[in-house]
C-alpha atoms as a PDB file:
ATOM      1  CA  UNK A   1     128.850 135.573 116.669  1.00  0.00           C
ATOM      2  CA  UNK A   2     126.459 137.786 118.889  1.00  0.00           C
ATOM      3  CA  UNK A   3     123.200 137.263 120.373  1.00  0.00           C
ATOM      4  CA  UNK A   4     122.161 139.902 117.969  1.00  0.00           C
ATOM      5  CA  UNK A   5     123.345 138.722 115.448  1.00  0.00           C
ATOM      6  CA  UNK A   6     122.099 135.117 115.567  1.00  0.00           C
ATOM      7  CA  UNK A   7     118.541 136.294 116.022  1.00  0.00           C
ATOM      8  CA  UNK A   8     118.683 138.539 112.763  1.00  0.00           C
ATOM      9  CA  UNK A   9     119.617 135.523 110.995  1.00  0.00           C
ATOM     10  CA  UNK A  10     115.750 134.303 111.625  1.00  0.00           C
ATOM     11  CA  UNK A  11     113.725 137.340 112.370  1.00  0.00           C
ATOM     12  CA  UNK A  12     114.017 139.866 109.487  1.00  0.00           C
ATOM     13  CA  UNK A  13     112.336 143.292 108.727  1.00  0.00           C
ATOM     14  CA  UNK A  14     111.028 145.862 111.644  1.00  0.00           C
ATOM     15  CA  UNK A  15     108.794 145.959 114.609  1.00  0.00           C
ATOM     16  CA  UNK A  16     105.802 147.550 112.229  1.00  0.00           C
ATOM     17  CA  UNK A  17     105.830 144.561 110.126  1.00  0.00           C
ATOM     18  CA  UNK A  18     105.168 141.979 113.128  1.00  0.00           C
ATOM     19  CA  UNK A  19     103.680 144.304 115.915  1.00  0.00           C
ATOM     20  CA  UNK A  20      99.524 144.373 116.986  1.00  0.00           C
ATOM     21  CA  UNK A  21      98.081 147.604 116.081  1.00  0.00           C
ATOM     22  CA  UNK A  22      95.091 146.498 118.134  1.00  0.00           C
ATOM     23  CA  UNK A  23      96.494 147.170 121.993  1.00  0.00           C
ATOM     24  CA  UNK A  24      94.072 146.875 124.874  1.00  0.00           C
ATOM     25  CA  UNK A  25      94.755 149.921 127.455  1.00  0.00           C
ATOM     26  CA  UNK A  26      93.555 151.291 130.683  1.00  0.00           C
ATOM     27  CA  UNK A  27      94.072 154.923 131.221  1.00  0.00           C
ATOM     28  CA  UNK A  28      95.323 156.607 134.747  1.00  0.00           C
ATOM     29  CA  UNK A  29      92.801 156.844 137.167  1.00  0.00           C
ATOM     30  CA  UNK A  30      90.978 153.123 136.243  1.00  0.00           C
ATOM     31  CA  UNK A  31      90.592 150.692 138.825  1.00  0.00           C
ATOM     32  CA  UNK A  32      91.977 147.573 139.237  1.00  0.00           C
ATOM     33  CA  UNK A  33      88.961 145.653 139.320  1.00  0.00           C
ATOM     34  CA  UNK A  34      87.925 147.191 136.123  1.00  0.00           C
ATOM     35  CA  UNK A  35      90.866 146.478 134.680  1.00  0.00           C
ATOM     36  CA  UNK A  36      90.332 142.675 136.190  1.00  0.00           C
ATOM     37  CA  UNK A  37      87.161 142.643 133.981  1.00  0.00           C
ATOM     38  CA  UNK A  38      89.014 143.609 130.990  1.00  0.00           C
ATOM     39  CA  UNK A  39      91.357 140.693 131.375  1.00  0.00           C
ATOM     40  CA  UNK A  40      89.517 138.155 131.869  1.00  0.00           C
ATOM     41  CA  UNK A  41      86.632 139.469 129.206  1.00  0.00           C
ATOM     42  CA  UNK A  42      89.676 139.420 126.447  1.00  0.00           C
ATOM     43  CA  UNK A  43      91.578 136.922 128.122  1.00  0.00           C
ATOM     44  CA  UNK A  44      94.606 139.288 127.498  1.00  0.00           C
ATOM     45  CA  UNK A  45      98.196 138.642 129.753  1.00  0.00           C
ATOM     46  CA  UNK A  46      98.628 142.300 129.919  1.00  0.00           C
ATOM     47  CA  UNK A  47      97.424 145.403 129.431  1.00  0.00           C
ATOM     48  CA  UNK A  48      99.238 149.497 128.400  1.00  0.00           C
ATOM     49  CA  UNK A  49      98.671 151.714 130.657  1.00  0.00           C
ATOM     50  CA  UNK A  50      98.142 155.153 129.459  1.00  0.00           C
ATOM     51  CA  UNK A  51      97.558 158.865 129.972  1.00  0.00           C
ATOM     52  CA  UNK A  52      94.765 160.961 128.628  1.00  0.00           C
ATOM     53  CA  UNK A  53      97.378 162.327 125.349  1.00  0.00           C
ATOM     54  CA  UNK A  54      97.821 158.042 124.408  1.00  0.00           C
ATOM     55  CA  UNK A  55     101.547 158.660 126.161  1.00  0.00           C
ATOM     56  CA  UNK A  56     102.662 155.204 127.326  1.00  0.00           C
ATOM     57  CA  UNK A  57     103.027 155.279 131.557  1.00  0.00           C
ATOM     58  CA  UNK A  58     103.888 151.448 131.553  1.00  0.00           C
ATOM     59  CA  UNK A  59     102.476 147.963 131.792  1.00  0.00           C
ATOM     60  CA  UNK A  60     100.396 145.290 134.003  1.00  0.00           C
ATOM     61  CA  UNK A  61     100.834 141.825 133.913  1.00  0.00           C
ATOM     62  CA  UNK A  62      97.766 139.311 134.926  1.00  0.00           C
ATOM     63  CA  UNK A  63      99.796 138.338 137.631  1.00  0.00           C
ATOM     64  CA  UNK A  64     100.403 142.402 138.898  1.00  0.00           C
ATOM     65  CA  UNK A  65      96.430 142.541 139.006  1.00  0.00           C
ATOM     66  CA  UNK A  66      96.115 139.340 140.639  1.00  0.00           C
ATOM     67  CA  UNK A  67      98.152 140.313 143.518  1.00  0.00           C
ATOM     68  CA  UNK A  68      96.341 143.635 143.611  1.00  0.00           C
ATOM     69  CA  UNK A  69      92.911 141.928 144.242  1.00  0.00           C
ATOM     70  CA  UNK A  70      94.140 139.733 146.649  1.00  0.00           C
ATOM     71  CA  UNK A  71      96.002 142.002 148.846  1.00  0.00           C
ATOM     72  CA  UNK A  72      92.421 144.093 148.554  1.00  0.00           C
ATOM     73  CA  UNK A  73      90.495 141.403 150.696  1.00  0.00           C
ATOM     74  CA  UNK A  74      89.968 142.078 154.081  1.00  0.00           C
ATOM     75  CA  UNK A  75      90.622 138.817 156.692  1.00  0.00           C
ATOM     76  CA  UNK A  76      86.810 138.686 156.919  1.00  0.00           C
ATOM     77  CA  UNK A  77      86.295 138.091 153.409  1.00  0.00           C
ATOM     78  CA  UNK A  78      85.290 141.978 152.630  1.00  0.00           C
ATOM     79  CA  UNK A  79      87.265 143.899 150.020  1.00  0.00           C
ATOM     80  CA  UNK A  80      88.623 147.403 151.033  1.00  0.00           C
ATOM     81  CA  UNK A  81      89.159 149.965 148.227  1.00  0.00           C
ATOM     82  CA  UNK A  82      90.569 148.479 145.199  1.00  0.00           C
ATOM     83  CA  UNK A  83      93.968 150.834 143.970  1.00  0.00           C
ATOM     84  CA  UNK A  84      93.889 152.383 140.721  1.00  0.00           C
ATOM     85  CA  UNK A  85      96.448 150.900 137.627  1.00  0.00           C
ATOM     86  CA  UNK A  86      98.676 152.836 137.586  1.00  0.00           C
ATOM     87  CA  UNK A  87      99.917 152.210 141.431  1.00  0.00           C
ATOM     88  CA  UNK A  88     100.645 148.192 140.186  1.00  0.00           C
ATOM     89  CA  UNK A  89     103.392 149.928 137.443  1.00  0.00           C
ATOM     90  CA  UNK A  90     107.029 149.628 139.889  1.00  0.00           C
ATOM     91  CA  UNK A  91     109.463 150.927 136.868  1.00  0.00           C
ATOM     92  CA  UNK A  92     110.328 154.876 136.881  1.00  0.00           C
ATOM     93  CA  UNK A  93     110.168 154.362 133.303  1.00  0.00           C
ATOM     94  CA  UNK A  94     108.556 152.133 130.712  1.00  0.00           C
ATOM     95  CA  UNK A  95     110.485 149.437 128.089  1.00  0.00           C
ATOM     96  CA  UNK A  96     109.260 151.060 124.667  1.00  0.00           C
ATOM     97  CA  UNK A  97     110.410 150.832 121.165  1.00  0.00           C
ATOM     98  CA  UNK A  98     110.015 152.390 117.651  1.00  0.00           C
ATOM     99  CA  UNK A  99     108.067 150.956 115.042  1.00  0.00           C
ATOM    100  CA  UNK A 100     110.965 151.356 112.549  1.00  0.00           C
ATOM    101  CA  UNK A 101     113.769 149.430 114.967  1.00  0.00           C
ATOM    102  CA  UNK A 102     114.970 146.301 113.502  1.00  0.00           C
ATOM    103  CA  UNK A 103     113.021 143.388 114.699  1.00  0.00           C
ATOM    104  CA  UNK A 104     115.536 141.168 116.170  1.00  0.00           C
ATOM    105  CA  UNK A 105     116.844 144.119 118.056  1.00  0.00           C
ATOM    106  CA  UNK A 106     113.698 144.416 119.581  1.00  0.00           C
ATOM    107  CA  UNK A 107     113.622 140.811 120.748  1.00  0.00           C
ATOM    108  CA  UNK A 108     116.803 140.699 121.972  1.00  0.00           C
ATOM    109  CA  UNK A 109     115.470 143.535 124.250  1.00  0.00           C
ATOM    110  CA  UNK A 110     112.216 141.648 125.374  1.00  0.00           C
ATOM    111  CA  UNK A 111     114.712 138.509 125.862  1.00  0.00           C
ATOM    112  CA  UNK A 112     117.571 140.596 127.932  1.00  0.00           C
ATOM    113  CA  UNK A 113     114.505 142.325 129.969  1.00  0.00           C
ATOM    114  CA  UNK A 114     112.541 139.095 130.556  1.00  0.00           C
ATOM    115  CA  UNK A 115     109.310 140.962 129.799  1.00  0.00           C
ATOM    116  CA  UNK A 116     106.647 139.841 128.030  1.00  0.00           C
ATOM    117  CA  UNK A 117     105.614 142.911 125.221  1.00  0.00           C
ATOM    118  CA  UNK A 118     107.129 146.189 124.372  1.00  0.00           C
ATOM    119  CA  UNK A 119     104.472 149.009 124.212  1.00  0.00           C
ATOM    120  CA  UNK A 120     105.397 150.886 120.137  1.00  0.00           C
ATOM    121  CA  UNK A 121     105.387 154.078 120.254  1.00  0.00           C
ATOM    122  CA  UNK A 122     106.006 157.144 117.426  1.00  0.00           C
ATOM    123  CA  UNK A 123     108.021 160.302 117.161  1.00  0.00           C
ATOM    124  CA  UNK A 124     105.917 161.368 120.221  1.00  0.00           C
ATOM    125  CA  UNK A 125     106.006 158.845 121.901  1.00  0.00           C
ATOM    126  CA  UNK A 126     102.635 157.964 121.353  1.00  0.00           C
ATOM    127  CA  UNK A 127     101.539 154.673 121.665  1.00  0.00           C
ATOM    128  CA  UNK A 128     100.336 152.946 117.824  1.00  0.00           C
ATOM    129  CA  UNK A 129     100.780 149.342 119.177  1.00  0.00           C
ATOM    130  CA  UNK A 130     102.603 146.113 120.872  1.00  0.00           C
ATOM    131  CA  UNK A 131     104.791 144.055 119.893  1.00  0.00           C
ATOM    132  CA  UNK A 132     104.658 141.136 122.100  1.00  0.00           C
ATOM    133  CA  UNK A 133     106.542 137.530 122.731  1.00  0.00           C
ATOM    134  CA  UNK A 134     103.680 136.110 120.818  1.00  0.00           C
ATOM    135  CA  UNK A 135     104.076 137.805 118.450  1.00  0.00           C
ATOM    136  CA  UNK A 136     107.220 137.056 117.259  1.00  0.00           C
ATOM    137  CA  UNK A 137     106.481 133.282 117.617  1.00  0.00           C
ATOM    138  CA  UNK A 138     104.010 133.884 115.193  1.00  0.00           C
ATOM    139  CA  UNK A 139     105.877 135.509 112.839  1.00  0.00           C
ATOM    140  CA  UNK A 140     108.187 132.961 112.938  1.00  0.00           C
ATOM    141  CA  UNK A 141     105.924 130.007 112.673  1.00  0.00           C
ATOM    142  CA  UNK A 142     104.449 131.846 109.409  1.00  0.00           C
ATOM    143  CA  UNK A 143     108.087 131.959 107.988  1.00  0.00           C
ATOM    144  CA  UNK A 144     108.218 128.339 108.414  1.00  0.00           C
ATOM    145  CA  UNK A 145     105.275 128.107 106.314  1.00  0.00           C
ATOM    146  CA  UNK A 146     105.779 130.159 103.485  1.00  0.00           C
ATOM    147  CA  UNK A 147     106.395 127.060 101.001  1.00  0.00           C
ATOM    148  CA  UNK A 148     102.660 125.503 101.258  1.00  0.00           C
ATOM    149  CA  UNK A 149     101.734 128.433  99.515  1.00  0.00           C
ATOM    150  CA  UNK A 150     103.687 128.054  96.124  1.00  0.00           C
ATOM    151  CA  UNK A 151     101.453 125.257  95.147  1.00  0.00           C
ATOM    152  CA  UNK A 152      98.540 127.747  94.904  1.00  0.00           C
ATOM    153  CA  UNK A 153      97.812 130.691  93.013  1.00  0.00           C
ATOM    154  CA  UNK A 154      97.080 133.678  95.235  1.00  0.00           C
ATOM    155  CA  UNK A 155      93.637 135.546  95.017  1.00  0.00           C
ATOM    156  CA  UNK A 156      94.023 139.304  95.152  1.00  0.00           C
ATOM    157  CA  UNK A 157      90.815 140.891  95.552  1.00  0.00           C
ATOM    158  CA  UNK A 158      92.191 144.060  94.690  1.00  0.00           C
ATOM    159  CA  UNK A 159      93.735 142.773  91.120  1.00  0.00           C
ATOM    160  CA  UNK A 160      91.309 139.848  90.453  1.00  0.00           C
ATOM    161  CA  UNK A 161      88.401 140.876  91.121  1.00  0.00           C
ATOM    162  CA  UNK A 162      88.373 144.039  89.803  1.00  0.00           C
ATOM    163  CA  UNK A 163      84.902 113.553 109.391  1.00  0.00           C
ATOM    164  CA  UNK A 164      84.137 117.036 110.231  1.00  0.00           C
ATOM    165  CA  UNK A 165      81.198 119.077 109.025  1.00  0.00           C
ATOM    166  CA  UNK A 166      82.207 120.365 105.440  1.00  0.00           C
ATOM    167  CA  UNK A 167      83.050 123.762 104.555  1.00  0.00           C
ATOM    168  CA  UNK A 168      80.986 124.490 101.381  1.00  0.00           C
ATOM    169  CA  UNK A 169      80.706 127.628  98.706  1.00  0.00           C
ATOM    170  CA  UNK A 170      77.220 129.811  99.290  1.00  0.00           C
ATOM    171  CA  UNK A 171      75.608 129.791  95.812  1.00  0.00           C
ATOM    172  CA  UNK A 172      73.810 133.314  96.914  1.00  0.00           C
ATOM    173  CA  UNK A 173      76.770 135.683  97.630  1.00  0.00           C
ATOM    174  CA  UNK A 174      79.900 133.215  97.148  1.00  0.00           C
ATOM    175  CA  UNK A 175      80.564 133.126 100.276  1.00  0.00           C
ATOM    176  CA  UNK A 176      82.928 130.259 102.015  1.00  0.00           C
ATOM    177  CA  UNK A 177      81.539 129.018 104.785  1.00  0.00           C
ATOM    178  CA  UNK A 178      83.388 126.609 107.208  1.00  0.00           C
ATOM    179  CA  UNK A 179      82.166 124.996 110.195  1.00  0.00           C
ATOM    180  CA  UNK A 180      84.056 126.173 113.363  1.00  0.00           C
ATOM    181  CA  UNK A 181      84.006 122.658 114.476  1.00  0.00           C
ATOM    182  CA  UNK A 182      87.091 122.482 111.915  1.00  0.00           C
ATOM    183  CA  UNK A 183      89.424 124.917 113.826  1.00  0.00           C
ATOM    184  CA  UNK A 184      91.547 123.071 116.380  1.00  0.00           C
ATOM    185  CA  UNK A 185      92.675 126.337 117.826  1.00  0.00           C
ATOM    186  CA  UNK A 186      90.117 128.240 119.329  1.00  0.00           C
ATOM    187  CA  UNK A 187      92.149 131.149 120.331  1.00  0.00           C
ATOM    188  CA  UNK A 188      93.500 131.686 116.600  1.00  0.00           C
ATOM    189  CA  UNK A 189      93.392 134.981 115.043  1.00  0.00           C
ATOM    190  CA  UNK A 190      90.949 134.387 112.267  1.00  0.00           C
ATOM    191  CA  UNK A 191      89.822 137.568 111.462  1.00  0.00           C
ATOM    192  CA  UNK A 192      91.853 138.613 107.985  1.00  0.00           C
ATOM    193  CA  UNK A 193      92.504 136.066 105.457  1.00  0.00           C
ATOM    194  CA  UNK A 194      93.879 135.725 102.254  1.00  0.00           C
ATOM    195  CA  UNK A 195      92.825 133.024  99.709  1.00  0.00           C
ATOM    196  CA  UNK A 196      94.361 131.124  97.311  1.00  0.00           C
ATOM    197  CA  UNK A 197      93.446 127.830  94.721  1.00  0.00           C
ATOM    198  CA  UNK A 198      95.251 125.223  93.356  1.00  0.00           C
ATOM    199  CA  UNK A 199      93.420 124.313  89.760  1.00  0.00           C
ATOM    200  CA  UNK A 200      94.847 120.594  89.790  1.00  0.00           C
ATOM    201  CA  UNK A 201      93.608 119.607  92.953  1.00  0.00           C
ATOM    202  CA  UNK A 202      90.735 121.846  93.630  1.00  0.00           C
ATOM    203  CA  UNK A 203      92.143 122.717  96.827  1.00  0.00           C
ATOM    204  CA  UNK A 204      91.132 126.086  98.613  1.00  0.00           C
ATOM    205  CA  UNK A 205      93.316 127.842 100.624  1.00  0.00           C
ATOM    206  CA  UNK A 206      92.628 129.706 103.658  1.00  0.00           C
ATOM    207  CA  UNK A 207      95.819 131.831 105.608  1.00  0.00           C
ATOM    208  CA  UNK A 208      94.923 133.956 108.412  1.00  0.00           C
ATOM    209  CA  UNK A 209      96.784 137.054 108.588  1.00  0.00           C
ATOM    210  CA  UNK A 210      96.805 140.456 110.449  1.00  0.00           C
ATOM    211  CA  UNK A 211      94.618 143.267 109.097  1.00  0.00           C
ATOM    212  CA  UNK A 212      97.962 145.053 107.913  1.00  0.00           C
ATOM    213  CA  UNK A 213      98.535 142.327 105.294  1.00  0.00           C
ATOM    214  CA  UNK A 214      98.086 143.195 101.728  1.00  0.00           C
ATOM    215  CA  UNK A 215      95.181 141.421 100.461  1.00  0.00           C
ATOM    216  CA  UNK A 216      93.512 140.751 103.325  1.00  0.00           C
ATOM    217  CA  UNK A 217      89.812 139.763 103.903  1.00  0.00           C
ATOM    218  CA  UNK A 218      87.756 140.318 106.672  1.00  0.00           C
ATOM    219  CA  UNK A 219      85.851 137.731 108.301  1.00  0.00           C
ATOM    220  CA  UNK A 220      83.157 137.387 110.761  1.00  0.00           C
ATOM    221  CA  UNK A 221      81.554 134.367 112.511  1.00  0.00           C
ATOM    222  CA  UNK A 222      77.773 133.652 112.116  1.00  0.00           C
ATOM    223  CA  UNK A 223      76.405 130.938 113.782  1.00  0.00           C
ATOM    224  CA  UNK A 224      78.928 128.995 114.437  1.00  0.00           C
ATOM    225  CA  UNK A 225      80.541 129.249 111.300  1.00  0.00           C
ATOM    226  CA  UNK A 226      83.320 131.299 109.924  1.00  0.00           C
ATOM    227  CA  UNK A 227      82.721 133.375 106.697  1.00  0.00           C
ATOM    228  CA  UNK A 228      84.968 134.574 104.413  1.00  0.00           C
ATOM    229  CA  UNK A 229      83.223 136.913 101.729  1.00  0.00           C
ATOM    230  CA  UNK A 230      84.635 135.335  98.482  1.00  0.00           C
ATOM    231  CA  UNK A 231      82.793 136.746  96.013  1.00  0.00           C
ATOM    232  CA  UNK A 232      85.515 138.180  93.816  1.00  0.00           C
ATOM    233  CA  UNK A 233      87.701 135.021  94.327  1.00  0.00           C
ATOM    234  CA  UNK A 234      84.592 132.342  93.677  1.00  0.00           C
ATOM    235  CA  UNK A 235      84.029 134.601  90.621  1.00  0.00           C
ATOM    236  CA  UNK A 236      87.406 134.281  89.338  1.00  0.00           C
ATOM    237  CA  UNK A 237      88.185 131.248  89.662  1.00  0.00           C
ATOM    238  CA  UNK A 238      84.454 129.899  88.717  1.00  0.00           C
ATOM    239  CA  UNK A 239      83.657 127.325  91.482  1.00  0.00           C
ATOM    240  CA  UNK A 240      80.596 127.718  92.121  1.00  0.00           C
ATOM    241  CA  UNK A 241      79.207 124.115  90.574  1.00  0.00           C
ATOM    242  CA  UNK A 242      82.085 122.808  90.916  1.00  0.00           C
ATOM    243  CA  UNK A 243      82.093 120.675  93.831  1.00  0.00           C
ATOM    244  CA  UNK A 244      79.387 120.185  96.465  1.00  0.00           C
ATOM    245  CA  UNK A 245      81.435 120.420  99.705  1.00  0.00           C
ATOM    246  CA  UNK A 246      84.946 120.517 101.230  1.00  0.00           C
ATOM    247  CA  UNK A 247      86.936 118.518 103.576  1.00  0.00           C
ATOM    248  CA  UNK A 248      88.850 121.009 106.002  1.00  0.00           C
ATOM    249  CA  UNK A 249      92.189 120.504 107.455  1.00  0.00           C
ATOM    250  CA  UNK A 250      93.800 122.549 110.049  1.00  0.00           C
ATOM    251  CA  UNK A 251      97.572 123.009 109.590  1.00  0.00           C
ATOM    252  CA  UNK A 252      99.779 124.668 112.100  1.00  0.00           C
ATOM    253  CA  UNK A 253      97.379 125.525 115.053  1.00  0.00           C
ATOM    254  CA  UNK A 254      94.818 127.085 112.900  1.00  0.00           C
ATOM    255  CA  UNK A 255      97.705 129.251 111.071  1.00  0.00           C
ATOM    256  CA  UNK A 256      96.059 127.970 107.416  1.00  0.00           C
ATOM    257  CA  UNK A 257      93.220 125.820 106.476  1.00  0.00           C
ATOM    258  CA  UNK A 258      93.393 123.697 103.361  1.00  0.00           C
ATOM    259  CA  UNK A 259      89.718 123.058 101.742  1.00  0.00           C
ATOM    260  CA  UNK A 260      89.818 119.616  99.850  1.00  0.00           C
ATOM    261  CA  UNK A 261      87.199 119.021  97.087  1.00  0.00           C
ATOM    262  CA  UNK A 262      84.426 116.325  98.983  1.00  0.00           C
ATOM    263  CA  UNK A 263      83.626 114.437  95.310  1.00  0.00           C
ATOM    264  CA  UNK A 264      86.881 115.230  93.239  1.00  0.00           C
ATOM    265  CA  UNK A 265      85.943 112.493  90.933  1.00  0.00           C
ATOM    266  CA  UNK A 266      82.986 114.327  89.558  1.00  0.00           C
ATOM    267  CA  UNK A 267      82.821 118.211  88.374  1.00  0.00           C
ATOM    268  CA  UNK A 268      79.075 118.214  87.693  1.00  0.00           C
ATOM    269  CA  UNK A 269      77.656 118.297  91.369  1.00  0.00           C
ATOM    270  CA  UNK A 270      75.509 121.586  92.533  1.00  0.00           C
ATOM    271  CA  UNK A 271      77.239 123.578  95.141  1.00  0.00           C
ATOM    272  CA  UNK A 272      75.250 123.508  98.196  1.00  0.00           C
ATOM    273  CA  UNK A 273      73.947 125.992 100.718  1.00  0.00           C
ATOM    274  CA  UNK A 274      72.070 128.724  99.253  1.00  0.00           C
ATOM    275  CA  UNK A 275      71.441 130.934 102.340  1.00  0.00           C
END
């Protein structure tokens, strides 16, 4: 058997279904010290390089812009004129694949290249996103995943509603709100999720997914809290009342959150927080 064909055993489907439509770039022309700022604002490993028309010219690692800044200093501590991006990029031509190519073909290509992200790019050969290393673990710790869901039934907004700080149900606006506090993960991506509830149990929950996903809900954070506007799903499933608080636990590096009912034993408590 292959190399190719062991990974498609695990990693199913094409690069659109996995990739980040969300790329940080720098265009031709920016300077490394900008691009420094970028990094380390975003905390990002790498960044696109592009050209005016989106056209992909290659990439830079942390480590290429590293180098860059410290060959900049002079001996006396003063730094001489930093070089622009595109002068760190040492391949005649970038690594880039399509968004329909299978994805274990394109991980075989990020494992034979030892690179860390392949820019996407369409018909003309525009760039419409990344599909990184990360990525693909992702996707593959999801997969592993996929059975916590089947003892829930899954909210869809768009067909049903047509010793840790608890997480609690806002009786203004349905809103769940839980406590950052909860997330282990502080780098997760938290800000689509999709909601489901398990009637036995009372359980609530939470899986964060890209914005691509069907069913996805946006989030935000507001002081120091993550919200998820539930209205539709609260609605539905008619909880607010029905317990006062939730116990949160994290599963899988922040991948999911399952909210357990505080007082199961009694259905007749008042949902707290009202703003």
């Amino acid at each position: 058997m292959t190399a190719i064909e062991t990974i498609s055993k695990q990693l199913q489907g094409n690069v659109k279904d996995v990739m980040s439509i969300k790329v940080h770039t720098a265009t031709i022309g920016t300077h490394v010290n900008i691009v420094a700022d970028l990094m380390a604002r975003y905390s990002l490993r790498r960044v696109v390089v592009v050209d005016n028309s989106k056209q992909v010219i290659g990439v830079v690692s942390q480590r290429d812009i590293v180098r860059a800044l410290m060959s900049s200093m002079k001996p006396d501590g003063q730094e001489v004129t930093h070089k622009r991006v595109e002068q760190l990029i040492t391949v005649e031509k970038p690594i880039t694949v399509g968004p329909d190519i299978p994805l274990a073909r394109a991980a075989y290509v990020l494992a034979t290249n030892k690179i860390g992200c392949l820019p996407v790019v369409d018909e003309h050969h525009t760039l419409v996103g990344v599909l990184s290393i990360s990525d693909i673990i992702q996707y593959l710790a999801d997969d592993n995943v996929e059975g916590m869901e089947t003892a829930f039934q899954m909210y869809s907004p768009r067909n049903d509603a047509k010793t840790r700080s608890p997480a609690y149900v806002r009786k203004m606006n349905g809103d769940l709100v839980i406590p950052l506090k909860n997330i282990e993960n502080k780098r997760a991506r938290m800000d689509y999720a999709v909601l489901g509830y398990d009637p036995p149990t009372g359980r609530i929950l939470i899986k964060f997914v890209r914005a691509t996903a069907d069913e996805a809900i946006a989030t935000k954070v507001q002081d120091d809290n993550l919200i998820i506007p539930a209205k539709g799903f609260v609605r539905h499933f008619s909880l607010i009342g029905k317990v006062a608080a939730f116990d949160v636990t994290d599963h899988n590096q922040s991948k999911f959150l399952v909210l357990s009912p505080k007082n199961a034993g009694s259905n007749n408590v008042n949902a707290v927080g009202t703003t």
